[in-house]
ModelCIF file with pLDDT and N, C-alpha, C, O atoms, coordinates in Angstrom:
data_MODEL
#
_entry.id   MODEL 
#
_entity.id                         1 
_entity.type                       polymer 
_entity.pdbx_number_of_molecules   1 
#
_entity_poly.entity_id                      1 
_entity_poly.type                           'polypeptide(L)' 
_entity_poly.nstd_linkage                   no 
_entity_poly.nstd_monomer                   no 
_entity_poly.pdbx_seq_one_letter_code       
;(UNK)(UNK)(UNK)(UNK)(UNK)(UNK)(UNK)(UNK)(UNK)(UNK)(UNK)(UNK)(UNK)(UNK)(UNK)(UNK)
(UNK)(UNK)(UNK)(UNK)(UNK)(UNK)(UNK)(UNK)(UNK)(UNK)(UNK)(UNK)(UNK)(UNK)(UNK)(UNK)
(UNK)(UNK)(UNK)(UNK)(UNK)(UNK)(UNK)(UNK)(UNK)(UNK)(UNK)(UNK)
;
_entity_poly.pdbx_seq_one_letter_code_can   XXXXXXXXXXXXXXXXXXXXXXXXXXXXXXXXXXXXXXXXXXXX 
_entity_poly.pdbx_strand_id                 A 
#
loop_
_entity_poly_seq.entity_id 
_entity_poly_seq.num 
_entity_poly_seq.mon_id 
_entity_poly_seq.hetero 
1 1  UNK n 
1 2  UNK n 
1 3  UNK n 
1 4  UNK n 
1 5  UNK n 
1 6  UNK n 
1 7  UNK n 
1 8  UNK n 
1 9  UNK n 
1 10 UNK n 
1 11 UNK n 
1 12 UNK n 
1 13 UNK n 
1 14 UNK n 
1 15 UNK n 
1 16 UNK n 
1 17 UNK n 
1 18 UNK n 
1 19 UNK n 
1 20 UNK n 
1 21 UNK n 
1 22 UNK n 
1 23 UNK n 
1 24 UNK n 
1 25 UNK n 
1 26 UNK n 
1 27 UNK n 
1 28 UNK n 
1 29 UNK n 
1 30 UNK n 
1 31 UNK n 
1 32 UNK n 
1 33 UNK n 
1 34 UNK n 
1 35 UNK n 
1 36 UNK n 
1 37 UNK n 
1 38 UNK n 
1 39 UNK n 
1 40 UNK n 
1 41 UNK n 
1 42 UNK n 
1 43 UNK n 
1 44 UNK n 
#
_struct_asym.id          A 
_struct_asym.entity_id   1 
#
loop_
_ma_qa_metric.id 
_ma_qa_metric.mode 
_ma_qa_metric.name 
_ma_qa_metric.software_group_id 
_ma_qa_metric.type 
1 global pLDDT . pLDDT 
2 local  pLDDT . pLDDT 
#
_ma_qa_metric_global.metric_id      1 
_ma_qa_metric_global.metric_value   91.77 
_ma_qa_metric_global.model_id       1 
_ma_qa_metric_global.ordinal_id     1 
#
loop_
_ma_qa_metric_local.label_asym_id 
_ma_qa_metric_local.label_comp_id 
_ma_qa_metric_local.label_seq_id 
_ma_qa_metric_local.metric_id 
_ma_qa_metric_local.metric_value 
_ma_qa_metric_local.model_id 
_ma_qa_metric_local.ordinal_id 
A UNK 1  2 97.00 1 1  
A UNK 2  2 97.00 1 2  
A UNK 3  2 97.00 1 3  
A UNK 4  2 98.00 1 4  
A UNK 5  2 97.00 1 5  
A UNK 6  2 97.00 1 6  
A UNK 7  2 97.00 1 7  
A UNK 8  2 97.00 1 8  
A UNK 9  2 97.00 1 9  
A UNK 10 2 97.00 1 10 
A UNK 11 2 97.00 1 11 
A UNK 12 2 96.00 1 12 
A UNK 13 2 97.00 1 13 
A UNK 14 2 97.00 1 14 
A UNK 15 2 96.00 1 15 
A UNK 16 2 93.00 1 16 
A UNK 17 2 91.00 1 17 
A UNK 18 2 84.00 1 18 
A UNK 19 2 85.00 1 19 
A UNK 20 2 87.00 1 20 
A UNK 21 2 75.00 1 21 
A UNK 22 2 77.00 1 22 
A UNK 23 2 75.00 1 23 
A UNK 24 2 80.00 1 24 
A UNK 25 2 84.00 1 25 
A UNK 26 2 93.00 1 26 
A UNK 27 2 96.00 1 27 
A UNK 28 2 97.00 1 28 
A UNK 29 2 96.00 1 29 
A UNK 30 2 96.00 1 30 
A UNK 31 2 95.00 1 31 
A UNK 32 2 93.00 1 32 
A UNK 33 2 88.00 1 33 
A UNK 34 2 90.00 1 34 
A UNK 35 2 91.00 1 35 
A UNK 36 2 90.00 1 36 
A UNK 37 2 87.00 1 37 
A UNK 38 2 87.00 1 38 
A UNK 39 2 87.00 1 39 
A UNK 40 2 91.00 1 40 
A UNK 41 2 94.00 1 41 
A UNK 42 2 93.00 1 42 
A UNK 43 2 94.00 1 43 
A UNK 44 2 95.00 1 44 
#
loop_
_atom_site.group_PDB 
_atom_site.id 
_atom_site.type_symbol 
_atom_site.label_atom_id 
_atom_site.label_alt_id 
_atom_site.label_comp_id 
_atom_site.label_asym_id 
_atom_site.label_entity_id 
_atom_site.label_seq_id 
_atom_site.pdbx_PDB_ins_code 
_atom_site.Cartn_x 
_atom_site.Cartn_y 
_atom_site.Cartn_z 
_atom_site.occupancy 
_atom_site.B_iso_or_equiv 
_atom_site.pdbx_formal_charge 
_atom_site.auth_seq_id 
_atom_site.auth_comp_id 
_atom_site.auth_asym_id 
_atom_site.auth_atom_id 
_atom_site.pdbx_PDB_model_num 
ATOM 1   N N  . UNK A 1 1  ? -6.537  -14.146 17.098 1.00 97.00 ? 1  UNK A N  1 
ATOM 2   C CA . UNK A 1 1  ? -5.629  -13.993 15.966 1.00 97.00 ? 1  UNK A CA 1 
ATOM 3   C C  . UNK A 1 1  ? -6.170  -14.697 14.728 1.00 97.00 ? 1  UNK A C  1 
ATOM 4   O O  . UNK A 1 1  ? -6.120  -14.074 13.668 1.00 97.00 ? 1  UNK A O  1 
ATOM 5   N N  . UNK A 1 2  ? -6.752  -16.093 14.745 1.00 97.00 ? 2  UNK A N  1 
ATOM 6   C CA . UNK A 1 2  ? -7.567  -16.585 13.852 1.00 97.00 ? 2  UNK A CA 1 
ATOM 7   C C  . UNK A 1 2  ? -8.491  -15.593 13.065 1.00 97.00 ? 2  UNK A C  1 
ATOM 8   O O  . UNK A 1 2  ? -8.393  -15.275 11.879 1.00 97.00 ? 2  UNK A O  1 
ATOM 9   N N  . UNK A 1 3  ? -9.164  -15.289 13.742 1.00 97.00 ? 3  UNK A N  1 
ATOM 10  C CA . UNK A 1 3  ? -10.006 -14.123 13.359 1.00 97.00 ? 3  UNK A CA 1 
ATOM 11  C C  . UNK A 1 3  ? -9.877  -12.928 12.612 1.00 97.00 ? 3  UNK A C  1 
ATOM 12  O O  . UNK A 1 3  ? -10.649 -12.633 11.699 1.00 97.00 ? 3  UNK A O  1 
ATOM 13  N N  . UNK A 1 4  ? -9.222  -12.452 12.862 1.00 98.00 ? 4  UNK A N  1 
ATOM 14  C CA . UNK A 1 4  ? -8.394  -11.157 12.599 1.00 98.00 ? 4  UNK A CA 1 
ATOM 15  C C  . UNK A 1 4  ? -7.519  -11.357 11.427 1.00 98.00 ? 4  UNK A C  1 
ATOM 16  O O  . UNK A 1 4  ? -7.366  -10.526 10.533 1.00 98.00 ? 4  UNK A O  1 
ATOM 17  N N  . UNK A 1 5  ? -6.804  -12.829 11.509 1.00 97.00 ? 5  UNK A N  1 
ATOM 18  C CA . UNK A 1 5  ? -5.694  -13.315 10.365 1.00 97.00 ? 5  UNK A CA 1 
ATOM 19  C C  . UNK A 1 5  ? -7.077  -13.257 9.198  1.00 97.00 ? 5  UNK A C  1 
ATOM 20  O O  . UNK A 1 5  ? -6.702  -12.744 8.144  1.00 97.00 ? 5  UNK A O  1 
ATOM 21  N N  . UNK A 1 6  ? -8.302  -13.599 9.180  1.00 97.00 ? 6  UNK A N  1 
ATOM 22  C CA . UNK A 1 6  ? -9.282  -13.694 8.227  1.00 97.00 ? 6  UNK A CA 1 
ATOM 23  C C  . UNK A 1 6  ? -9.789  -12.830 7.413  1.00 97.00 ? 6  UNK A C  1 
ATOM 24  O O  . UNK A 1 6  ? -9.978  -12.850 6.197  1.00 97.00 ? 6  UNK A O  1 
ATOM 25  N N  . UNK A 1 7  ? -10.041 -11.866 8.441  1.00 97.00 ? 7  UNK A N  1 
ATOM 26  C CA . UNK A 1 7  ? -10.408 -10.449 8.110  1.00 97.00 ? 7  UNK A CA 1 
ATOM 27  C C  . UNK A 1 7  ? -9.114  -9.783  7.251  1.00 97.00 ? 7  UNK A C  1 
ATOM 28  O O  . UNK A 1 7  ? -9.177  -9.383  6.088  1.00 97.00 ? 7  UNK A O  1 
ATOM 29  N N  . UNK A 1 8  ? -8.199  -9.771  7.922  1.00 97.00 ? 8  UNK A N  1 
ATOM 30  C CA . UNK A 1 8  ? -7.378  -9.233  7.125  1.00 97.00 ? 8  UNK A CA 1 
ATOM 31  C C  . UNK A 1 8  ? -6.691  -10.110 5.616  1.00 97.00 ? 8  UNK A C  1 
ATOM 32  O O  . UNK A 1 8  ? -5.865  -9.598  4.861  1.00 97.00 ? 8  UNK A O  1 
ATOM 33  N N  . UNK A 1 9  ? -7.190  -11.297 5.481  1.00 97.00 ? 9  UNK A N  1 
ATOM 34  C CA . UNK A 1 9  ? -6.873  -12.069 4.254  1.00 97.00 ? 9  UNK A CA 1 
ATOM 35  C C  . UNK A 1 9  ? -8.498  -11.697 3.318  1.00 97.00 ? 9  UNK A C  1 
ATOM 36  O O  . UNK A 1 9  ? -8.640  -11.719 2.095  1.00 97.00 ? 9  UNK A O  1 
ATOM 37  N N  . UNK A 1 10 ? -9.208  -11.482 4.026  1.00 97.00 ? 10 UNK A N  1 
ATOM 38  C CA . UNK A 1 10 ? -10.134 -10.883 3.323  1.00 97.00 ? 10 UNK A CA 1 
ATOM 39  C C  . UNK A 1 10 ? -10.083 -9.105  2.199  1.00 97.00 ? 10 UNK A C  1 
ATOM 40  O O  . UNK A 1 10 ? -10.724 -8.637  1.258  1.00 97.00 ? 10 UNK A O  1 
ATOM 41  N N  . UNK A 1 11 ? -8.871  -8.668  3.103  1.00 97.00 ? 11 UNK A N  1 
ATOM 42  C CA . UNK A 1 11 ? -8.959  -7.451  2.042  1.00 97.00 ? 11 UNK A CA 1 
ATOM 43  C C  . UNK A 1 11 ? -7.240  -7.306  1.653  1.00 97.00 ? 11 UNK A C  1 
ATOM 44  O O  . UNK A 1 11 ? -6.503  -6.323  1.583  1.00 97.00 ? 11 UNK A O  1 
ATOM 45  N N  . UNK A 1 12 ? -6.993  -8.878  1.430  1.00 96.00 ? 12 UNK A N  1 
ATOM 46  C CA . UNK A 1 12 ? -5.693  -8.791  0.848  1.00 96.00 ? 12 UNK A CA 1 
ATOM 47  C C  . UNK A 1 12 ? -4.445  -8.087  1.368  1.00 96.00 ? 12 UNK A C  1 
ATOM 48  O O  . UNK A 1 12 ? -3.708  -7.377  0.684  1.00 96.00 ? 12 UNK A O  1 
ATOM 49  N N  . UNK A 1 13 ? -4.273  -8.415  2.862  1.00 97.00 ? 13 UNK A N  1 
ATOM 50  C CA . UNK A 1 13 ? -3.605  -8.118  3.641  1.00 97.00 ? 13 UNK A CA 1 
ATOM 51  C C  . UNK A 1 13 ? -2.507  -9.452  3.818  1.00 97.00 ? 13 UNK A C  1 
ATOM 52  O O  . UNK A 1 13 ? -1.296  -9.341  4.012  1.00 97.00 ? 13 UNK A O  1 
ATOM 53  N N  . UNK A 1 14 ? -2.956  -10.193 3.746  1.00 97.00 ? 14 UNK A N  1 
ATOM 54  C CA . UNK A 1 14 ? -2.301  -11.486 4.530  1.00 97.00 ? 14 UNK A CA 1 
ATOM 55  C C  . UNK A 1 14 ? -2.505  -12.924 3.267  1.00 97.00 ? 14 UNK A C  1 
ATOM 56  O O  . UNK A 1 14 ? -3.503  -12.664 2.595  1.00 97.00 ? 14 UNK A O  1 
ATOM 57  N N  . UNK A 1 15 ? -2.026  -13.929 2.928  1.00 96.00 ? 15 UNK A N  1 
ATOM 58  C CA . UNK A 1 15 ? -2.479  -14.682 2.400  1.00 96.00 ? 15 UNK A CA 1 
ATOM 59  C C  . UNK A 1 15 ? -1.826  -16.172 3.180  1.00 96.00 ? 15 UNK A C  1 
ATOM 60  O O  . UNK A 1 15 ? -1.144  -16.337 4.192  1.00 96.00 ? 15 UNK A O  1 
ATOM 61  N N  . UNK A 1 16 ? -2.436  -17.160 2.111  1.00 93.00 ? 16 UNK A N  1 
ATOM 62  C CA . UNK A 1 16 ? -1.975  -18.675 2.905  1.00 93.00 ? 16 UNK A CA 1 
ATOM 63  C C  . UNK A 1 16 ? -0.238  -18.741 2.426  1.00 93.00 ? 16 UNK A C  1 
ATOM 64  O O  . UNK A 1 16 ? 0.240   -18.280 1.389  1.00 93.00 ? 16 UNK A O  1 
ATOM 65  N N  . UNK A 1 17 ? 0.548   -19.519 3.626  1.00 91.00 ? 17 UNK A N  1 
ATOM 66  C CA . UNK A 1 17 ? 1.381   -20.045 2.701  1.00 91.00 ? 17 UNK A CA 1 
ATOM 67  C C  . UNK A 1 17 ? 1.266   -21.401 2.956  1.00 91.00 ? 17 UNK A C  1 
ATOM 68  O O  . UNK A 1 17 ? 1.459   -21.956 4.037  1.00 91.00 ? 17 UNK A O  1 
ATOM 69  N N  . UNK A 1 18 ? 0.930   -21.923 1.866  1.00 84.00 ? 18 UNK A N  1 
ATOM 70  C CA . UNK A 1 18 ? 0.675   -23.646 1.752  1.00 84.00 ? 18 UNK A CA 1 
ATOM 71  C C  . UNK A 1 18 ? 1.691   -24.525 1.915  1.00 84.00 ? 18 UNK A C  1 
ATOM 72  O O  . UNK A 1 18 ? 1.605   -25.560 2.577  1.00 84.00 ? 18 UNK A O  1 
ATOM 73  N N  . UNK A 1 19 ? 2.805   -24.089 1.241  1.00 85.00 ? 19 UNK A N  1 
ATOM 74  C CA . UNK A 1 19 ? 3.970   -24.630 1.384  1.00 85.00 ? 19 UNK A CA 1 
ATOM 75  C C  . UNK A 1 19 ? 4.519   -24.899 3.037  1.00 85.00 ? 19 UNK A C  1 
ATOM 76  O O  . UNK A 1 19 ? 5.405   -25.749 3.136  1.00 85.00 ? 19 UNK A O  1 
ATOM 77  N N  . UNK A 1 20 ? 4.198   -24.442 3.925  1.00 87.00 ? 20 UNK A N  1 
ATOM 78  C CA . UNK A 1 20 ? 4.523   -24.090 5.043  1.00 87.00 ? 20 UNK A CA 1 
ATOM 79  C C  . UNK A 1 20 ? 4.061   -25.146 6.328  1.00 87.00 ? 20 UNK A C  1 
ATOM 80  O O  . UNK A 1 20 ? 4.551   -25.609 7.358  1.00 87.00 ? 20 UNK A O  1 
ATOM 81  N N  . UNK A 1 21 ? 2.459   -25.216 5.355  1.00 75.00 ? 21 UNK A N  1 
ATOM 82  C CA . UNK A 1 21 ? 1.903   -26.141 6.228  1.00 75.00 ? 21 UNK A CA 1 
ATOM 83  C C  . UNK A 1 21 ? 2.187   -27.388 6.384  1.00 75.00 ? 21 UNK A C  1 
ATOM 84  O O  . UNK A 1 21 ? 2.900   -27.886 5.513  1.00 75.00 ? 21 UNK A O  1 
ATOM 85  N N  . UNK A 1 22 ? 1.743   -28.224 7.476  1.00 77.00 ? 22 UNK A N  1 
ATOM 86  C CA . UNK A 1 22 ? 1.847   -30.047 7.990  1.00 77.00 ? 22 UNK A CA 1 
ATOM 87  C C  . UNK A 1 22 ? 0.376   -30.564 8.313  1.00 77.00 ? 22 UNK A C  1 
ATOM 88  O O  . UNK A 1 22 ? 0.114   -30.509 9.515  1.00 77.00 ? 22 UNK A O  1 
ATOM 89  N N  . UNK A 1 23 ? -0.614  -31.040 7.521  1.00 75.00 ? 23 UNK A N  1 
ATOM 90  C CA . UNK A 1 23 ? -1.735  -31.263 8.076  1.00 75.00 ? 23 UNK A CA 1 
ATOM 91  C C  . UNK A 1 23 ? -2.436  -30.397 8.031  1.00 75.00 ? 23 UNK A C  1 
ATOM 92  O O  . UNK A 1 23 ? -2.672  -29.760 7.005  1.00 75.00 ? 23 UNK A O  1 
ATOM 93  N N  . UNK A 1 24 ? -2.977  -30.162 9.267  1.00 80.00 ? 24 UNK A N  1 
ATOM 94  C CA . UNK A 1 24 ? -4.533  -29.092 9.489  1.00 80.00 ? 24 UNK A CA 1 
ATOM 95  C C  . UNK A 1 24 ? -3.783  -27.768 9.731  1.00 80.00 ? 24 UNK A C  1 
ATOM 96  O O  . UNK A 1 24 ? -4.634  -26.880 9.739  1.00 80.00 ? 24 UNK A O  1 
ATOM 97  N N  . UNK A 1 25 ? -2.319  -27.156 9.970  1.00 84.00 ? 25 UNK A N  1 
ATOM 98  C CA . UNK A 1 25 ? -1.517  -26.523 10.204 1.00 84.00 ? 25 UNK A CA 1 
ATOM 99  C C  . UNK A 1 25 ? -1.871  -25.459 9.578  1.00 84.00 ? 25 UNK A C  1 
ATOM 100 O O  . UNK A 1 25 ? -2.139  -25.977 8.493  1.00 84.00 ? 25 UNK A O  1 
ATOM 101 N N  . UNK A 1 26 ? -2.128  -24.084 9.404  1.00 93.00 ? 26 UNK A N  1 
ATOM 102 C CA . UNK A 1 26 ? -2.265  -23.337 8.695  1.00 93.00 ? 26 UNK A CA 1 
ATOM 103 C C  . UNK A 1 26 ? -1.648  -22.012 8.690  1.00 93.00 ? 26 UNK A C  1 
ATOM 104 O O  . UNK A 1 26 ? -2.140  -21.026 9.237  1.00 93.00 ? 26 UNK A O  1 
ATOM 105 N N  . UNK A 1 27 ? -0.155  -22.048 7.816  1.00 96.00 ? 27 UNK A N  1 
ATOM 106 C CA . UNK A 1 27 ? 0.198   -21.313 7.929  1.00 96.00 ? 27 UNK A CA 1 
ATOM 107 C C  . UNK A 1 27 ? 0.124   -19.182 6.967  1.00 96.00 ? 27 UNK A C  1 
ATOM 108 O O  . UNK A 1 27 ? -0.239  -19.031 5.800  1.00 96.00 ? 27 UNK A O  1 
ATOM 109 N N  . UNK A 1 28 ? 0.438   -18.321 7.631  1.00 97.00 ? 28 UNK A N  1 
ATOM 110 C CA . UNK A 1 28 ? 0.279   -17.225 6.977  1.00 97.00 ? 28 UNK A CA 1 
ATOM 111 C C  . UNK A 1 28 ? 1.272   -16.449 6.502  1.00 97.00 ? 28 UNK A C  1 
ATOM 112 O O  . UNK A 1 28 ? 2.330   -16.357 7.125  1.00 97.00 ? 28 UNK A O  1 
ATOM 113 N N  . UNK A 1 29 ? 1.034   -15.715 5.199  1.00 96.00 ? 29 UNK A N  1 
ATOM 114 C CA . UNK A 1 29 ? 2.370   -14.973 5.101  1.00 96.00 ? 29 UNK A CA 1 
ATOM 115 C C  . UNK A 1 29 ? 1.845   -13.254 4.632  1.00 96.00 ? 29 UNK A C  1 
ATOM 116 O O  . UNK A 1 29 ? 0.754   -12.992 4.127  1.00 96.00 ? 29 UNK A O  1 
ATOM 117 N N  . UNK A 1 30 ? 2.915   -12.263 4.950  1.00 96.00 ? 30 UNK A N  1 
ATOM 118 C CA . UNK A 1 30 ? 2.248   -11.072 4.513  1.00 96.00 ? 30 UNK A CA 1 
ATOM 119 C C  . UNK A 1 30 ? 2.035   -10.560 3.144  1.00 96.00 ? 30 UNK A C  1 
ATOM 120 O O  . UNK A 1 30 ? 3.114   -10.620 2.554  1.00 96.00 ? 30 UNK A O  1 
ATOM 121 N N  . UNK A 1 31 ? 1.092   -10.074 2.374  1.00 95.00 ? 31 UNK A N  1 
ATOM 122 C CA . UNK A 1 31 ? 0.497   -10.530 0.988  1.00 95.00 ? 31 UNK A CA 1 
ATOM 123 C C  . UNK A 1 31 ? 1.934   -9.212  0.290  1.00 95.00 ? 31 UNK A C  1 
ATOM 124 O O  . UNK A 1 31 ? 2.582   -9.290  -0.754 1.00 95.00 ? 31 UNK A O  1 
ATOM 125 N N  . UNK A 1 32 ? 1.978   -8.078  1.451  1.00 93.00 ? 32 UNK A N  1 
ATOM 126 C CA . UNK A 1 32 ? 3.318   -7.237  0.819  1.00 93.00 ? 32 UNK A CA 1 
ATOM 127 C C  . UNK A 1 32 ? 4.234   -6.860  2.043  1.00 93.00 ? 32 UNK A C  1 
ATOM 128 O O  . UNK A 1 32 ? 4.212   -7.629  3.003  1.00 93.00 ? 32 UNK A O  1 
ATOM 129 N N  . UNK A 1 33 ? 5.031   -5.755  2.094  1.00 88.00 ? 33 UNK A N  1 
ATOM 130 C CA . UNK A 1 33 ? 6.238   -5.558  2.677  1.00 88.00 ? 33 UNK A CA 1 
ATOM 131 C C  . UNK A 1 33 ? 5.875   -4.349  3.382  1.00 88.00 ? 33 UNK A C  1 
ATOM 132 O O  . UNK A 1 33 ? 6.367   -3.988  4.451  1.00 88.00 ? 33 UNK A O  1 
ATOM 133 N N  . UNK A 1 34 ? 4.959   -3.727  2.699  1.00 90.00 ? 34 UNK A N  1 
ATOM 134 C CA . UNK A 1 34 ? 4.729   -2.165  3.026  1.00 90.00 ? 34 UNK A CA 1 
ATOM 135 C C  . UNK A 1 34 ? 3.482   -1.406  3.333  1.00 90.00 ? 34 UNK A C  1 
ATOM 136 O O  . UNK A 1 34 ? 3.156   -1.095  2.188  1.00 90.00 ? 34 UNK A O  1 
ATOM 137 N N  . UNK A 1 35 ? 2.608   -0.923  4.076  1.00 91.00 ? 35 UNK A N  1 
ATOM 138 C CA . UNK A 1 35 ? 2.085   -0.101  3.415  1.00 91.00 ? 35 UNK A CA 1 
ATOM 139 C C  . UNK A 1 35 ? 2.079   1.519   4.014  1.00 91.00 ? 35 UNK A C  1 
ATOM 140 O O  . UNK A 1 35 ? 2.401   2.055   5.074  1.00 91.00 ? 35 UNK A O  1 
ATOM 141 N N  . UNK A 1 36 ? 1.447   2.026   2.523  1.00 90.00 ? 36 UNK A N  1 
ATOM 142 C CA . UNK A 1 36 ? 1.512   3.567   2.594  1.00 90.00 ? 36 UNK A CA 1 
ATOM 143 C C  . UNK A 1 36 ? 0.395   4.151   2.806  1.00 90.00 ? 36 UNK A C  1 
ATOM 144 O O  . UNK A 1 36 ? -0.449  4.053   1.915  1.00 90.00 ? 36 UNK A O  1 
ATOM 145 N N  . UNK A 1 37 ? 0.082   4.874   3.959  1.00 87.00 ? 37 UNK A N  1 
ATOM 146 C CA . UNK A 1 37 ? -1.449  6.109   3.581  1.00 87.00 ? 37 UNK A CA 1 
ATOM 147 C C  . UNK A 1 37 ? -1.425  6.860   2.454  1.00 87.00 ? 37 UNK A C  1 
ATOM 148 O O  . UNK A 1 37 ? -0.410  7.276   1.897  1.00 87.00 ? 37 UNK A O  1 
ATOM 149 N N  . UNK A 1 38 ? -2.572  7.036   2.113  1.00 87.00 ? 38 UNK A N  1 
ATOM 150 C CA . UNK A 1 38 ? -2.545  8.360   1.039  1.00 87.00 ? 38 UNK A CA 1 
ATOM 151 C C  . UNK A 1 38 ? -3.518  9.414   2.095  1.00 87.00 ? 38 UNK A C  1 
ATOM 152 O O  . UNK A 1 38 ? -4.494  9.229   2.821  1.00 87.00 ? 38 UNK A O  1 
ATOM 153 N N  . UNK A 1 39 ? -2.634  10.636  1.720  1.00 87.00 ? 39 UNK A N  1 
ATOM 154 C CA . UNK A 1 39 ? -3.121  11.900  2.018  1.00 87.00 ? 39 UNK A CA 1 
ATOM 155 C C  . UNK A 1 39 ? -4.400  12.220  1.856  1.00 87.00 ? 39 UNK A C  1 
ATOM 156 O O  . UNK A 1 39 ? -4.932  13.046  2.598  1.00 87.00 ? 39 UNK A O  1 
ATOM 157 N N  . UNK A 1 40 ? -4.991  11.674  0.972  1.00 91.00 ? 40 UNK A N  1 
ATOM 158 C CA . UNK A 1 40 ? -6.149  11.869  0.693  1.00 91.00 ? 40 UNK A CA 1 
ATOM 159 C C  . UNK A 1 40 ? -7.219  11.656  1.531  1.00 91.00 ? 40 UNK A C  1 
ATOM 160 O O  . UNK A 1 40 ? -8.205  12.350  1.784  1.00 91.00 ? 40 UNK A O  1 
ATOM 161 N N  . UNK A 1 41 ? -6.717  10.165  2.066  1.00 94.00 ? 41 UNK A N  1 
ATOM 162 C CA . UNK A 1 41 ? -7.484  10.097  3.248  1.00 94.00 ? 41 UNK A CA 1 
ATOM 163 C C  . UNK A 1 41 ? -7.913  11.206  4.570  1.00 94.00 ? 41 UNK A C  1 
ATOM 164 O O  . UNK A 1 41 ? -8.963  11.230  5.213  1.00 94.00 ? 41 UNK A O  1 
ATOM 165 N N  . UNK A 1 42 ? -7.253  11.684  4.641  1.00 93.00 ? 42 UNK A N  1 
ATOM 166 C CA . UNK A 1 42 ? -7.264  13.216  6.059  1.00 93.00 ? 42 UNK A CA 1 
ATOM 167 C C  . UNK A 1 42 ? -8.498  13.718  5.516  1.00 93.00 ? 42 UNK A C  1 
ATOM 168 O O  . UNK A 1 42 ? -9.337  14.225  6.261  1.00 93.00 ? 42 UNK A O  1 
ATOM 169 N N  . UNK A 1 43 ? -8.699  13.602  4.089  1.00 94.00 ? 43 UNK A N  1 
ATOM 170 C CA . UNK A 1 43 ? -10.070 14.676  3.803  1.00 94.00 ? 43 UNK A CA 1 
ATOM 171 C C  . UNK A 1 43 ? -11.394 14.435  3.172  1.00 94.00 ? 43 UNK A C  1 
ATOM 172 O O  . UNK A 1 43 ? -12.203 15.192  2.636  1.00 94.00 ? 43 UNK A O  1 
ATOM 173 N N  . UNK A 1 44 ? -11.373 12.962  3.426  1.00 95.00 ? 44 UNK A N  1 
ATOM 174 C CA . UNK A 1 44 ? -12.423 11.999  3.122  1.00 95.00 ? 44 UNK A CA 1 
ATOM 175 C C  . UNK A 1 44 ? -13.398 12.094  4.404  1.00 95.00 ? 44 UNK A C  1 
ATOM 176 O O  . UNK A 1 44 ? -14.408 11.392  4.465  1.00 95.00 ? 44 UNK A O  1 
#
C-alpha cells in the first residue's frame, strides 16, 4: 500500500494530509471525490 499510495500521489491521485499526522505517521487523503473516463479513451 506504501507503494502504490506513491505512485498514485505521483500522478495526483492522492496527496499528504499533514495535519493528520503524529511523528513519522504519514497520513493520506484523496486529491478529489471523483473520477470520470473520457470516451475518447476506447479509441486511443
Amino acid at each position: 500500500t506504501s507503494y502504490h499510495l506513491r505512485q498514485l500521489a505521483a500522478h495526483g491521485f492522492v496527496e499528504d494530509a499533514p495535519e493528520l499526522g503524529k511523528g513519522r505517521e504519514r497520513w493520506w487523503k484523496a486529491s478529489q471525490q471523483g473520477t470520470c473516463f473520457d470516451v475518447s479513451l476506447h479509441k486511443n
